[in-house]
C-alpha atoms as a PDB file:
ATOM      1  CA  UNK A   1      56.102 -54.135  -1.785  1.00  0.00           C
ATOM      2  CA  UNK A   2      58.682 -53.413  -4.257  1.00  0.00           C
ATOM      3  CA  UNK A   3      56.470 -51.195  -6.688  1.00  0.00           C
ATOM      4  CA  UNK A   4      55.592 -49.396  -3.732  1.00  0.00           C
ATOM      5  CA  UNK A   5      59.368 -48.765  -2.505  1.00  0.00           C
ATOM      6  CA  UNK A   6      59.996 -47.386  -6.248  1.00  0.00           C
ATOM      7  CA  UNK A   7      57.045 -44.964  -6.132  1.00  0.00           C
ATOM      8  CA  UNK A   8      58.554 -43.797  -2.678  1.00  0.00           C
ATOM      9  CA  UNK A   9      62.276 -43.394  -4.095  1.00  0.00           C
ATOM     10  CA  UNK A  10      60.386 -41.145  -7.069  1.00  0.00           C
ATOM     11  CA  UNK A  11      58.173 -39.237  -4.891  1.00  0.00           C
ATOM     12  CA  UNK A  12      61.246 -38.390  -2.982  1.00  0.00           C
ATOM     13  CA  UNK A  13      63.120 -37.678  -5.965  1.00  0.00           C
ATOM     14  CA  UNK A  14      61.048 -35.227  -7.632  1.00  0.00           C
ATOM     15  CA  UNK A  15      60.621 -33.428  -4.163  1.00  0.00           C
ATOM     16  CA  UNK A  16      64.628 -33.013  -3.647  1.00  0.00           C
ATOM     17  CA  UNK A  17      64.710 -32.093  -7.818  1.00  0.00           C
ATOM     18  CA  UNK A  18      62.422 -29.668  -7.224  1.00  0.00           C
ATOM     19  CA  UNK A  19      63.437 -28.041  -3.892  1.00  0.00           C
ATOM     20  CA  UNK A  20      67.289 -27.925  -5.567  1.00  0.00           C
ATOM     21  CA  UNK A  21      65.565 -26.060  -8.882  1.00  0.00           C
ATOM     22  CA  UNK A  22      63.535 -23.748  -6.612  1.00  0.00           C
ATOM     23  CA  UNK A  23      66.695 -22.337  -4.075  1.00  0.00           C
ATOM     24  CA  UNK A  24      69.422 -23.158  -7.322  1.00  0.00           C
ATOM     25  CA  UNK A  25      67.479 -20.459  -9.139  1.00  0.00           C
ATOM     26  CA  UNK A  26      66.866 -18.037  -6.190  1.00  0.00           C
ATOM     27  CA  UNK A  27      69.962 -18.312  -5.041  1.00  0.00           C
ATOM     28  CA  UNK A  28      71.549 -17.934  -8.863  1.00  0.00           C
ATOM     29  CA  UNK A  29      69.562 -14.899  -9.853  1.00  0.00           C
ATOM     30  CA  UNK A  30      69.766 -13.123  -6.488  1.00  0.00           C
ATOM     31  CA  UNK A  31      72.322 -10.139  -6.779  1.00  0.00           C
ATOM     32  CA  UNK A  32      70.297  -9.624 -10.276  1.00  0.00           C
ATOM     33  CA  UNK A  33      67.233  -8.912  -8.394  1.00  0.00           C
ATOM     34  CA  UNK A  34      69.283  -6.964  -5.989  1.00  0.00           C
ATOM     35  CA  UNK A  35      70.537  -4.759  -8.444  1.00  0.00           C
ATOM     36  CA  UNK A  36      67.236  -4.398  -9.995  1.00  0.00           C
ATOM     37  CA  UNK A  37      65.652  -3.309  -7.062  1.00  0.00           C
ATOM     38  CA  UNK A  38      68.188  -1.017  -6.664  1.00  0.00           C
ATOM     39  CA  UNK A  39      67.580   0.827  -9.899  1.00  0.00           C
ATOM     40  CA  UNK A  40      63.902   0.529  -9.375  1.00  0.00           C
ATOM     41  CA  UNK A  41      64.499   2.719  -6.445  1.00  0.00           C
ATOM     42  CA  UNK A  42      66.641   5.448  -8.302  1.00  0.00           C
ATOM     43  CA  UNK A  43      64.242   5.510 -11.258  1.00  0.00           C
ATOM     44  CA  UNK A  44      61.347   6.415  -9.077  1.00  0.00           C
ATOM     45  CA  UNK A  45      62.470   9.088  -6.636  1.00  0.00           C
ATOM     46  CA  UNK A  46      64.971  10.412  -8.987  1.00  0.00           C
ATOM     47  CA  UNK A  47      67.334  10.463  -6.977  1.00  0.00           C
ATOM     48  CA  UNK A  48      70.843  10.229  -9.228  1.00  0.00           C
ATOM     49  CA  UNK A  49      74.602   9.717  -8.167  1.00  0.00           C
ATOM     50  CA  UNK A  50      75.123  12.724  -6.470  1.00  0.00           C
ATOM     51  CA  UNK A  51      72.718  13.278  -3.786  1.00  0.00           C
ATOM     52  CA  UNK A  52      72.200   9.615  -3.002  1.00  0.00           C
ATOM     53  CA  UNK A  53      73.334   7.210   0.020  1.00  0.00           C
ATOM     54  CA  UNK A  54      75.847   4.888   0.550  1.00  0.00           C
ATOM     55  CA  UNK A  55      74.356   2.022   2.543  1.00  0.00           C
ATOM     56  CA  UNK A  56      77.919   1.437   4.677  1.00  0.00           C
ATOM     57  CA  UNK A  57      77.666   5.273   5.537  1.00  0.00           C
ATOM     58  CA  UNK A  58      74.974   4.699   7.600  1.00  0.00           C
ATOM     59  CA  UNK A  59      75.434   3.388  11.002  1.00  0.00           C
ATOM     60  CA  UNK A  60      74.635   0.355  12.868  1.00  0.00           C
ATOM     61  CA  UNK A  61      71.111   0.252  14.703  1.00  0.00           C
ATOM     62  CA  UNK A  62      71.355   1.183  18.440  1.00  0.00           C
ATOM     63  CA  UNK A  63      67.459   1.150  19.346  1.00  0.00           C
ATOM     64  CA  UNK A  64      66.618   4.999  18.259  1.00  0.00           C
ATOM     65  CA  UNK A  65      64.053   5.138  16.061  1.00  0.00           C
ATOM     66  CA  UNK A  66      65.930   7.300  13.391  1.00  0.00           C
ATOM     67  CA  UNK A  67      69.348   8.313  12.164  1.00  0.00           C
ATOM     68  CA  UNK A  68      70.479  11.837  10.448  1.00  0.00           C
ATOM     69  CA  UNK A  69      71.936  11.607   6.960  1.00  0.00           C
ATOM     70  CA  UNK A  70      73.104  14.440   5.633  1.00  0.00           C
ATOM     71  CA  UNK A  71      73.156  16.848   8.538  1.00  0.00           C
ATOM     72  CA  UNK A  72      69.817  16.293   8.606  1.00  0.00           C
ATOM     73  CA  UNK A  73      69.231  18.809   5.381  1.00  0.00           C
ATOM     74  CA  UNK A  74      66.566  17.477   2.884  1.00  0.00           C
ATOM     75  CA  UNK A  75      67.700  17.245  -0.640  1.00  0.00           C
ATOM     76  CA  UNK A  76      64.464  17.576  -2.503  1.00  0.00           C
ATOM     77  CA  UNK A  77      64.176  19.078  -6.083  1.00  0.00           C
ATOM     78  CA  UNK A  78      62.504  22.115  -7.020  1.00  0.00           C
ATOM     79  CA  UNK A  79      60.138  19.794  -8.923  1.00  0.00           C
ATOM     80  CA  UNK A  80      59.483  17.903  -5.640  1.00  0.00           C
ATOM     81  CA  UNK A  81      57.999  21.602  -4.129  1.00  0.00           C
ATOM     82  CA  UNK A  82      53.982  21.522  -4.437  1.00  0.00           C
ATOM     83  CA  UNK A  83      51.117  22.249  -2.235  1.00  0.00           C
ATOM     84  CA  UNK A  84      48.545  19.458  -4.268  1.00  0.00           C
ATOM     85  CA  UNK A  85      48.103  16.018  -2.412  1.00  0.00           C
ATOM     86  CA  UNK A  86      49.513  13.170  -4.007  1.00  0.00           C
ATOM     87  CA  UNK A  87      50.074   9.904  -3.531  1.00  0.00           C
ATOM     88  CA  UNK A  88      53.039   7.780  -5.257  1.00  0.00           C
ATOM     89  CA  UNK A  89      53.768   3.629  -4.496  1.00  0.00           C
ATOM     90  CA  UNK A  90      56.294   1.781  -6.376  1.00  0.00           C
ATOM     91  CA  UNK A  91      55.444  -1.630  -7.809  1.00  0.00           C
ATOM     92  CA  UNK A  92      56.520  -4.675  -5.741  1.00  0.00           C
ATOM     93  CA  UNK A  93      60.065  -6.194  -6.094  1.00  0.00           C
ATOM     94  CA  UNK A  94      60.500  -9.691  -7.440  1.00  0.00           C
ATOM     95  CA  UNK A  95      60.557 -10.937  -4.215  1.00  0.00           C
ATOM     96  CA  UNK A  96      57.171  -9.254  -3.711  1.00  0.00           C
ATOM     97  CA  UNK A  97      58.036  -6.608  -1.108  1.00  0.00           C
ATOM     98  CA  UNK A  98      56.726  -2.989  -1.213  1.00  0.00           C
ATOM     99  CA  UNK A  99      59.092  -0.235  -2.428  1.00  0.00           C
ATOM    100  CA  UNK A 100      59.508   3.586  -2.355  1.00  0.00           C
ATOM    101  CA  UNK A 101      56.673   5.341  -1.365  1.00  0.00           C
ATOM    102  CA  UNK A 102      56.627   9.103  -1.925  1.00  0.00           C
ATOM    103  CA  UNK A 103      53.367  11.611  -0.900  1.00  0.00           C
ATOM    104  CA  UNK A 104      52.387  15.076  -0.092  1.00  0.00           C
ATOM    105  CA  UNK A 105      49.497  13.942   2.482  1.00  0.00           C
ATOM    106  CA  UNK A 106      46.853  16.405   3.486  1.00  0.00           C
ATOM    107  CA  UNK A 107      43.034  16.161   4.619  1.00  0.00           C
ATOM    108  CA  UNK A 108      41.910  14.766   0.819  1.00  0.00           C
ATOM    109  CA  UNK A 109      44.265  12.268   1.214  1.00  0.00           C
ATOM    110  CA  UNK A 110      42.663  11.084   4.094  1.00  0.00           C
ATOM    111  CA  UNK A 111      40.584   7.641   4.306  1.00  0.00           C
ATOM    112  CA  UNK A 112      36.721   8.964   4.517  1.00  0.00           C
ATOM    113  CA  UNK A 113      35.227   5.781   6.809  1.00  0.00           C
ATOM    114  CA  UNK A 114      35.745   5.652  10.428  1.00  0.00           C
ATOM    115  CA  UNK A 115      38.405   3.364  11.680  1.00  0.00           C
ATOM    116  CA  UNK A 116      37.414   0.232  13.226  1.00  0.00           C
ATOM    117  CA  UNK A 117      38.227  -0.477  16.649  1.00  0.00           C
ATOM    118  CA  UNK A 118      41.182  -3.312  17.011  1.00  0.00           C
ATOM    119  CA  UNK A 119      40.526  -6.163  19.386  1.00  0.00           C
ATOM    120  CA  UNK A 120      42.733  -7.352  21.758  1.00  0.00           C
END
């Protein structure tokens, strides 16, 4: 019986070491990953200081679908100007989200098999 209660008290042990290492080092290294993201994002639209978006500027959601930023003017580059189809995905995040996405869609783009029907 007593063997048995000290396998218990390490079993537990090892499970609170471990969940404290797990959200200690989340929770440590978070605003790092934050900011990396962050940069991640500027690197691949190119977007630099001057045409991009303060997060506080925009406002609260209020059930639309979509807010205006900038007068609702696009600020894309020259470069960003093309007629090809392209398709552009940024790598996930440390957290393992999906990122920017940027595309000039068209026919080509397209997926070529039929869509299957969803069930309800």
């Amino acid at each position: 019986m007593r063997k048995r209660k000290k396998t218990t008290v390490k079993i537990i042990g090892v499970i609170i070491t471990a969940i404290l290492l797990f959200f200690g080092f989340n929770f440590e290294n978070i605003e790092n990953d934050l900011q990396n993201i962050e940069n991640t994002i500027a690197q691949q639209t190119n977007i630099n200081s001057e045409t991009s978006y303060n997060l506080q500027d925009i406002p609260p959601y209020t059930n639309s679908p979509y807010v205006e930023i900038n007068n609702n003017i696009p600020n894309f580059s020259e470069s960003d100007y093309t007629t090809e189809s392209f398709e552009k995905y940024s790598e996930l995040d440390a957290l393992g989200r999906c990122g920017v996405a940027f595309a000039n869609i068209c026919k080509e783009t397209m997926p070529k098999e039929r869509r299957r029907k969803r069930r309800n």
